[in-house]
C-alpha atoms as a PDB file:
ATOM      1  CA  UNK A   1      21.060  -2.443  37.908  1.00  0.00           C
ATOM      2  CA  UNK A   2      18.701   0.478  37.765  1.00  0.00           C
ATOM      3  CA  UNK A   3      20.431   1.528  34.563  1.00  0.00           C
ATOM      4  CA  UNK A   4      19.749  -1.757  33.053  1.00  0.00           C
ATOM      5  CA  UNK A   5      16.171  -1.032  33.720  1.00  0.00           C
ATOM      6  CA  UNK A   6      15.950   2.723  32.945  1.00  0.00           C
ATOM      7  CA  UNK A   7      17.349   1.445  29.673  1.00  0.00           C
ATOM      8  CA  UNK A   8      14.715  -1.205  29.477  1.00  0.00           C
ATOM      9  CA  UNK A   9      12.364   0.916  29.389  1.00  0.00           C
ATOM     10  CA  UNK A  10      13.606   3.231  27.427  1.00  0.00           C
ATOM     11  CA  UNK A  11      14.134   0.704  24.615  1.00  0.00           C
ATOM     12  CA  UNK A  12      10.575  -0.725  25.632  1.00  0.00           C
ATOM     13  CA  UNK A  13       8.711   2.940  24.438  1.00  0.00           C
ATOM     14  CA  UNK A  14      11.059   3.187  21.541  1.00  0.00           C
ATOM     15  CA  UNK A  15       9.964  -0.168  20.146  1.00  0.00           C
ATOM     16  CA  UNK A  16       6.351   0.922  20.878  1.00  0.00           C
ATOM     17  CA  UNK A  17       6.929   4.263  18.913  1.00  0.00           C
ATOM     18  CA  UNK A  18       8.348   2.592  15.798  1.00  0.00           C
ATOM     19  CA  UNK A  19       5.384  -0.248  16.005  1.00  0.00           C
ATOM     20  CA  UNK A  20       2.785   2.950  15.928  1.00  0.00           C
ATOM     21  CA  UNK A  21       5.122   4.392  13.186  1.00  0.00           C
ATOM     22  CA  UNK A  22       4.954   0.900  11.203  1.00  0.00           C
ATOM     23  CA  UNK A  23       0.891   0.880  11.454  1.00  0.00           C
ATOM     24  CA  UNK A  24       0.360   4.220  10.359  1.00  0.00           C
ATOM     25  CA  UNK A  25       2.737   3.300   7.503  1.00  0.00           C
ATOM     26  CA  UNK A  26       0.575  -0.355   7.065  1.00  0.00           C
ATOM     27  CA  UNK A  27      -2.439   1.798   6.882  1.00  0.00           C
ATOM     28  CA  UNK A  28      -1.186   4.433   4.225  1.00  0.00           C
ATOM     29  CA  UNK A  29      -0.059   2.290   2.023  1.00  0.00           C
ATOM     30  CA  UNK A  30      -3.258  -0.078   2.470  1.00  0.00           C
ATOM     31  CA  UNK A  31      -5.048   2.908   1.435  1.00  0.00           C
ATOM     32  CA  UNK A  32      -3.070   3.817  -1.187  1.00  0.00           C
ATOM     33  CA  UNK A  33      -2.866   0.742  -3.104  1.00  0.00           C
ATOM     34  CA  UNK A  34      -6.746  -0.057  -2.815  1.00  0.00           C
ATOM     35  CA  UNK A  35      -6.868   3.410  -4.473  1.00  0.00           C
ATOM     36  CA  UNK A  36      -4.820   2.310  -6.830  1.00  0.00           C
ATOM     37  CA  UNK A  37      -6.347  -0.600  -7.718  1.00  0.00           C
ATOM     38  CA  UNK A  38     -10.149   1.463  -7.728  1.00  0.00           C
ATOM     39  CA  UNK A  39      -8.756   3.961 -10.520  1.00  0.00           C
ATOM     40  CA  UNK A  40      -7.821   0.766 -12.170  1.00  0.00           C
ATOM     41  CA  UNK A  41     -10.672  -0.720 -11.840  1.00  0.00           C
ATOM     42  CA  UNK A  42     -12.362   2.498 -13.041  1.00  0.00           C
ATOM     43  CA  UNK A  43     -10.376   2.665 -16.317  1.00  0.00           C
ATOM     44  CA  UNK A  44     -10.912  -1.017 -17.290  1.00  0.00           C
ATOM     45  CA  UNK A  45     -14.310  -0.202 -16.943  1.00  0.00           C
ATOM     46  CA  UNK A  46     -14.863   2.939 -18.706  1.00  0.00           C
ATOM     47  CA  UNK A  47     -12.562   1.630 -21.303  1.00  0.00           C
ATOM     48  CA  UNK A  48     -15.521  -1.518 -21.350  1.00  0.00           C
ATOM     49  CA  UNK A  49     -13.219  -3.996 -20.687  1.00  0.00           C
ATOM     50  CA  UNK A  50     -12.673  -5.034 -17.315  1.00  0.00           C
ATOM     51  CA  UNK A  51      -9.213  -6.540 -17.259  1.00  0.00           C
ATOM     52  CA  UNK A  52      -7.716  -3.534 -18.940  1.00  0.00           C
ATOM     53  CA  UNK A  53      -7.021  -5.469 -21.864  1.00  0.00           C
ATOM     54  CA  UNK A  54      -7.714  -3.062 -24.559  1.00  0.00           C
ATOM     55  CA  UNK A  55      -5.555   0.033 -22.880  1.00  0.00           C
ATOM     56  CA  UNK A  56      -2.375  -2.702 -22.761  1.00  0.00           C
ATOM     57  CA  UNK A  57      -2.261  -3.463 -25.958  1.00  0.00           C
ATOM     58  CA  UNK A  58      -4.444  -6.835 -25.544  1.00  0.00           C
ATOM     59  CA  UNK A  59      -5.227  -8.914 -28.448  1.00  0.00           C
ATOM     60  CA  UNK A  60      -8.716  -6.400 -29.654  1.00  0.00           C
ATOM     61  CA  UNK A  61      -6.067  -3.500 -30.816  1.00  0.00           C
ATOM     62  CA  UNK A  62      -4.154  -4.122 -34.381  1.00  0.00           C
ATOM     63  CA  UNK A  63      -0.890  -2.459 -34.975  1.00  0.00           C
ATOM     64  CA  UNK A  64      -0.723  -1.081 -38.241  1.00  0.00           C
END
């Protein structure tokens, strides 16, 4: 019976480890894609369009 709880336990900080592990991971990747989206965001606009149209290949460009 004590095993069963040492094992508990031991399962208990384990699961608490990989939930800290999964929020750092949340939080990286948070930051990463609003930076991401901000350089984005930066190129539509000094490009002066701010969906980005004109750097895709939007409908202002002419292939010739």
């Amino acid at each position: 019976m004590a095993q069963a709880f040492r094992d508990l336990a031991r399962g208990e900080q384990q699961a608490a480890a990989i939930e800290a592990n999964l929020a750092n991971l949340e939080s990286k990747l948070d930051a990463l894609l609003a930076s991401i989206d901000a350089a984005e965001t930066d190129a539509a606009k000094a490009d002066g369009n701010e969906d980005g149209n004109s750097k895709r290949g939007g409908p202002s460009e002419k292939s010739t």
